[in-house]
Protein backbone atom coordinates (compact mmCIF):
# COMPACT_ATOMS: atom_id res chain seq x y z
CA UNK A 1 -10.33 -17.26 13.33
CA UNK A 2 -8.80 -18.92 16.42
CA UNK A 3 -11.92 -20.42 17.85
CA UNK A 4 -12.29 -21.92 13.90
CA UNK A 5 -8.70 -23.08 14.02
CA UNK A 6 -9.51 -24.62 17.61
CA UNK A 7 -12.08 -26.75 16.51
CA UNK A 8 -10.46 -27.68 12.87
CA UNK A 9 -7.28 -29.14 15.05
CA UNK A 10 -9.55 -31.03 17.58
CA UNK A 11 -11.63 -32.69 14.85
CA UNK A 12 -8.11 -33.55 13.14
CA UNK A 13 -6.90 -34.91 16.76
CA UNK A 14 -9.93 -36.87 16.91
CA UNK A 15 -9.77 -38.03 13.50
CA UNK A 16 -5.80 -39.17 14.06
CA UNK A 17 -6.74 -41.40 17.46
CA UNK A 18 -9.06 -43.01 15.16
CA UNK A 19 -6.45 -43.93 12.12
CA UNK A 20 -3.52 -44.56 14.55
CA UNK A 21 -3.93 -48.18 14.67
CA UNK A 22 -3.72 -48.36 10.90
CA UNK A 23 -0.99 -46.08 10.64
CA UNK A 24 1.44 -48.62 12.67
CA UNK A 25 0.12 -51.30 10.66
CA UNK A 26 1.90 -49.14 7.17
CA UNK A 27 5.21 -48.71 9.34
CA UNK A 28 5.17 -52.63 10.25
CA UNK A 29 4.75 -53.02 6.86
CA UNK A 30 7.80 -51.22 6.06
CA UNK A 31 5.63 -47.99 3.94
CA UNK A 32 7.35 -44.72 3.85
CA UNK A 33 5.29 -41.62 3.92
CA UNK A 34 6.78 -40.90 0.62
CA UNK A 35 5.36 -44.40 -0.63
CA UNK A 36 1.97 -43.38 1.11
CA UNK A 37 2.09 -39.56 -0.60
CA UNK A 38 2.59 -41.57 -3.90
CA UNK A 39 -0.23 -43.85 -3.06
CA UNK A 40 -2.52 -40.90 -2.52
CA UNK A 41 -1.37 -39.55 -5.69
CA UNK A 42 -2.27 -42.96 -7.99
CA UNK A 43 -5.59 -42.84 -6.16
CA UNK A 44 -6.53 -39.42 -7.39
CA UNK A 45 -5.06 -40.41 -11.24
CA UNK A 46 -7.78 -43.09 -10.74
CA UNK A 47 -10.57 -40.10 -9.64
CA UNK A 48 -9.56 -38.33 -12.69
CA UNK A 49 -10.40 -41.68 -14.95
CA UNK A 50 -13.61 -42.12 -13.20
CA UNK A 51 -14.68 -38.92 -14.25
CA UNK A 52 -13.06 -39.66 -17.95
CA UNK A 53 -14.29 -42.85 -18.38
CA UNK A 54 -17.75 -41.29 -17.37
CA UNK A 55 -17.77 -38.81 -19.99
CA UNK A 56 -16.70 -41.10 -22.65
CA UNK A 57 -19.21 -44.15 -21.83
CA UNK A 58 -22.01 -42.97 -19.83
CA UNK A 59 -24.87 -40.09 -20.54
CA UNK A 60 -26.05 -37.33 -19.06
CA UNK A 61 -28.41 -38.89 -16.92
CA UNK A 62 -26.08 -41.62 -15.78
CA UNK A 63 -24.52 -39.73 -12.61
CA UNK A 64 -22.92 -43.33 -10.77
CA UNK A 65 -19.59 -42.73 -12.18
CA UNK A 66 -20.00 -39.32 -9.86
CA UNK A 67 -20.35 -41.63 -7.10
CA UNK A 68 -17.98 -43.68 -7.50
CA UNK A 69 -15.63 -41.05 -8.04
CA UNK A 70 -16.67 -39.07 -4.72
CA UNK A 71 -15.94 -42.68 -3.01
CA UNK A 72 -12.32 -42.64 -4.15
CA UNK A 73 -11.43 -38.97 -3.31
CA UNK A 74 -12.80 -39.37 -0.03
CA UNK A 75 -10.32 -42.84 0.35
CA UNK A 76 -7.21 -41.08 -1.64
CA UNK A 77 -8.07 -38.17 0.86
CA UNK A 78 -7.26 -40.30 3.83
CA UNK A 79 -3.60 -40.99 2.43
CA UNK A 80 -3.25 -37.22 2.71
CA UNK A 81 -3.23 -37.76 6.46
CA UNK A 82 -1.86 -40.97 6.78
CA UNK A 83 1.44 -39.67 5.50
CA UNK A 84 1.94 -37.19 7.84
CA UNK A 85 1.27 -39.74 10.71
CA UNK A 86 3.69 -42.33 9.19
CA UNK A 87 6.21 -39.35 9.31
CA UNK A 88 5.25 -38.26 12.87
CA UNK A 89 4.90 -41.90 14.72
CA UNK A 90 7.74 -43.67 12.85
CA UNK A 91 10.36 -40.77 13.34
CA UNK A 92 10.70 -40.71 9.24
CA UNK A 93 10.24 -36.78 9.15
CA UNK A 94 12.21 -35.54 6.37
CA UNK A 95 12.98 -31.86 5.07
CA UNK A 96 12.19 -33.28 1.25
CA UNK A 97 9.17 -35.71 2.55
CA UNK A 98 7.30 -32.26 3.58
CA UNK A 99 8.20 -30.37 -0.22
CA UNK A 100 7.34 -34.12 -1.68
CA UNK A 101 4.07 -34.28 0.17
CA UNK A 102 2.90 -30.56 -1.10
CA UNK A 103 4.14 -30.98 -4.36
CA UNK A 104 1.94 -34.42 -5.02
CA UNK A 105 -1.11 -33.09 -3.00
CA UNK A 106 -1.04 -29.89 -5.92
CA UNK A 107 -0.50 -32.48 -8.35
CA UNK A 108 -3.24 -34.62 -7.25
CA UNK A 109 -5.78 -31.39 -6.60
CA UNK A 110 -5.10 -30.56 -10.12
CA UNK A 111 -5.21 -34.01 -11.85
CA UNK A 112 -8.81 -34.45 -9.64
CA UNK A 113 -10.18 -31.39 -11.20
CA UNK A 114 -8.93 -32.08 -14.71
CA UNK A 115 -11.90 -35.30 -14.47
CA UNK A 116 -14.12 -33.14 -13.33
CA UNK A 117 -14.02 -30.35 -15.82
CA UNK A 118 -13.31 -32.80 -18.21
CA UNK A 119 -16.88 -34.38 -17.52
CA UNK A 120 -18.70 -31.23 -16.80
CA UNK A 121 -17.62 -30.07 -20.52
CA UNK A 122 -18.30 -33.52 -21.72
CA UNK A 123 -22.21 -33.88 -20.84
CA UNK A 124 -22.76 -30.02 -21.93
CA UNK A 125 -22.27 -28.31 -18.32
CA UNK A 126 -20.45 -25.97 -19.25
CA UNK A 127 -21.39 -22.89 -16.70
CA UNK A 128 -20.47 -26.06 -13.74
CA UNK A 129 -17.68 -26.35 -15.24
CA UNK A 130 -16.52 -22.39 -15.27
CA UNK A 131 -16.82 -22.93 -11.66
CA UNK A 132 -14.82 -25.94 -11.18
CA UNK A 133 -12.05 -23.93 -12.97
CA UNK A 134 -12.60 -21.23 -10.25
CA UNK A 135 -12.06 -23.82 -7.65
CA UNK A 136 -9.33 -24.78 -8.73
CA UNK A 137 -7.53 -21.56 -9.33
CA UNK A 138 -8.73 -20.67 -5.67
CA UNK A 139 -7.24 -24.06 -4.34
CA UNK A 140 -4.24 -23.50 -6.31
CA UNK A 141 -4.02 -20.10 -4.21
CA UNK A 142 -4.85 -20.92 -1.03
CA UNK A 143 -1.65 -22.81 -1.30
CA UNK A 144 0.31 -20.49 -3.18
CA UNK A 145 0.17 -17.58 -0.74
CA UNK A 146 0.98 -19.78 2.01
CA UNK A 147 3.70 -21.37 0.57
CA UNK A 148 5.28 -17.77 -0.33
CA UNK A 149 4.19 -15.90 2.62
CA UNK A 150 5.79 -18.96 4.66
CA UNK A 151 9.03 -17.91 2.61
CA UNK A 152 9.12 -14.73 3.81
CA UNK A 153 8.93 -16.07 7.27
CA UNK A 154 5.27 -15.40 7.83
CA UNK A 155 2.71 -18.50 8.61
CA UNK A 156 -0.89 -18.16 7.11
CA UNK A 157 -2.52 -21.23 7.97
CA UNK A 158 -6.25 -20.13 8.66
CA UNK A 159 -9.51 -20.32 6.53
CA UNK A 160 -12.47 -22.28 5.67
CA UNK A 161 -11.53 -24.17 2.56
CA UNK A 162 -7.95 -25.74 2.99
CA UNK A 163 -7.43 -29.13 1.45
CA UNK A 164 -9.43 -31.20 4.06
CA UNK A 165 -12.66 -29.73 3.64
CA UNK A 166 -11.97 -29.27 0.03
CA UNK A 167 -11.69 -32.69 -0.67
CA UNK A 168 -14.62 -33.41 2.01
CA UNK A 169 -17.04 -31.22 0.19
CA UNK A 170 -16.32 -32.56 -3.18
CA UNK A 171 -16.41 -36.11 -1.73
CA UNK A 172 -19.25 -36.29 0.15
CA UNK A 173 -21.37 -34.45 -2.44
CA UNK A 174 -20.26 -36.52 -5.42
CA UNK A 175 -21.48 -39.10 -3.48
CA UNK A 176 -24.71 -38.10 -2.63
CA UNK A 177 -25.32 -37.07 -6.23
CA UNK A 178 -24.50 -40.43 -7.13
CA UNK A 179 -27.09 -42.19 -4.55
CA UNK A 180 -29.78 -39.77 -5.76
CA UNK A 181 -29.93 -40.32 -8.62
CA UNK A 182 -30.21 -44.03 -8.05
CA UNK A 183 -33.76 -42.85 -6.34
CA UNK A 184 -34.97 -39.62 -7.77
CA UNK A 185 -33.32 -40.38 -11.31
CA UNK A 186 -30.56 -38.88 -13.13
CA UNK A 187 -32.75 -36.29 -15.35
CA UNK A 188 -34.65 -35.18 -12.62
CA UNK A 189 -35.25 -31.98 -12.77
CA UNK A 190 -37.81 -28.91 -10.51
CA UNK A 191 -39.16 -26.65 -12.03
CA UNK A 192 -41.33 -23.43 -10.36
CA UNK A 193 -44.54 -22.35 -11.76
CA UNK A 194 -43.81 -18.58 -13.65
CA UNK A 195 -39.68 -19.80 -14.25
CA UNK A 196 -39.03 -20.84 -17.39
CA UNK A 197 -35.83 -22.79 -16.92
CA UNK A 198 -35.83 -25.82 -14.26
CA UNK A 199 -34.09 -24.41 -10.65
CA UNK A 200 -32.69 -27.73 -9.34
CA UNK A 201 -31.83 -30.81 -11.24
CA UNK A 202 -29.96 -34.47 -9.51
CA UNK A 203 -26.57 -32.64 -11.04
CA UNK A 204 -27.03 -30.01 -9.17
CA UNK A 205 -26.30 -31.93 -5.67
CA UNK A 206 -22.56 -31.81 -7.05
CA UNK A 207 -22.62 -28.87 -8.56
CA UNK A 208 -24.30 -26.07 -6.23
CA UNK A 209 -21.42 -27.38 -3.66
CA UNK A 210 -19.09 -26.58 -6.38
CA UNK A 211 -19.77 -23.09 -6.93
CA UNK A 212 -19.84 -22.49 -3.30
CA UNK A 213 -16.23 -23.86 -3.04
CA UNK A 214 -15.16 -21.32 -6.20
CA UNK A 215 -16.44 -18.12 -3.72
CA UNK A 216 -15.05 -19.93 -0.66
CA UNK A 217 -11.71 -20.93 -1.99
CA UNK A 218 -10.69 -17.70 -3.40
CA UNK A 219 -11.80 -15.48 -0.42
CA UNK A 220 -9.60 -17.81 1.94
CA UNK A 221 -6.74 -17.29 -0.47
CA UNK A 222 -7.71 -13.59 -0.10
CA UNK A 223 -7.74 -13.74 3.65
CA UNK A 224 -4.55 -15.20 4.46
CA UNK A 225 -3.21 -12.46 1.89
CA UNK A 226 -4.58 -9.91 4.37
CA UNK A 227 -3.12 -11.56 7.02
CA UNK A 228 0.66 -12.09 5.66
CA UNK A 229 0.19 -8.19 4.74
CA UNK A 230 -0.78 -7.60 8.24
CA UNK A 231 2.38 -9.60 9.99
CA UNK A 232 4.42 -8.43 7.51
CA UNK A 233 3.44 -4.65 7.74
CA UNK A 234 4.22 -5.26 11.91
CA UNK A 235 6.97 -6.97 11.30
CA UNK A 236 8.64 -4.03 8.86
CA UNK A 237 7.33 -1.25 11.83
């Protein structure tokens, strides 16, 4: 868990060297990190129409608006750091810009999955979209039982799927469904000699990563449970 934390807070170092320069450009421009949080937010109301707007107008095989979609979360996903750094270089830290910032990244999480579902119900995928609703309960807990464990004075911060890689995974992988299909074709679909039902369609580049983040989401909410019940048990002794 530590050497995993180690290399999660190097990547982010590495990662916050490279948006510095843009985050001083926000603070000349007079942004808040509440007015980038909010930003971030709008973005992900936008991810959520994608997906809407892609159930409503396109077909099944049409899998751009996916694409597009993973584009956005991927750019909305960078606000979610920005805001921090505008907080952190321009000495704007504020008790109610940290509850502000959790409460719109749940928000956002939420409104982000609402699309998806939303499609996944739309073009008839409805096992996919069982899953998404998985995810998102996990996400919703991986959250949860740090926020409360944190208010019983306990910090659970570790695991593999916390927001970043959350919103990575989805993001990268809606994109690459998106290109694929533009090659391989939206209906594509494999099937294996003996197996009466295809094993891999073009969807499935979005969704397989899906149903991998409904396992790993929920067992990292389980894990930091274990460990708040573990510094809490030493603490009580």
């Amino acid at each position: 868990m530590a050497q995993q934390t180690s290399i999660r807070t190097s990547v982010q170092l590495g990662i916050y060297k490279v948006i510095d320069p843009f985050v001083k450009l926000l603070i000349k421009l007079g942004l808040t990190p509440n007015a980038v949080t909010s930003i971030g937010f709008v973005l992900n109301v936008g991810v959520a129409a994608i997906f809407i707007i892609g159930s409503e107008h396109g077909n099944r095989g049409d899998l751009s608006y996916i694409g597009w979609a993973g584009g956005l979360i991927l750019f909305a996903g960078l606000f979610d750091m920005l805001d921090g750094q505008v907080a952190r270089l321009g000495n704007m830290k504020s008790v109610f810009g940290a509850l502000y910032d959790s409460v719109l990244d749940r928000y956002s999480e939420l409104i982000m999955f609402l699309g998806i579902c939303y499609y996944l119900v739309a073009h008839h995928y409805f096992l996919s979209s069982i899953f998404a609703f998985i995810a998102l309960i996990g996400s919703m807990m991986v959250s949860y039982v740090r926020a409360r464990a944190e208010g019983l004075g306990v910090e659970t911060k570790g695991g593999l799927m916390q927001r970043p890689e959350r919103v990575i995974t989805i993001g990268v992988f809606a994109i690459a469904c998106g290109i694929s299909s533009s090659y391989i074709g939206g209906d594509y679909k494999l099937f294996i000699p003996g197996i009466k039902y295809h094993v891999f369609e073009t969807m499935s580049i979005f969704t397989f990563p899906i149903a991998i983040l409904a396992v790993l989401t929920n067992l990292t909410a389980f894990g930091r449970l274990m460990d708040a019940k573990k510094a809490l048990s030493e603490t009580e002794e």
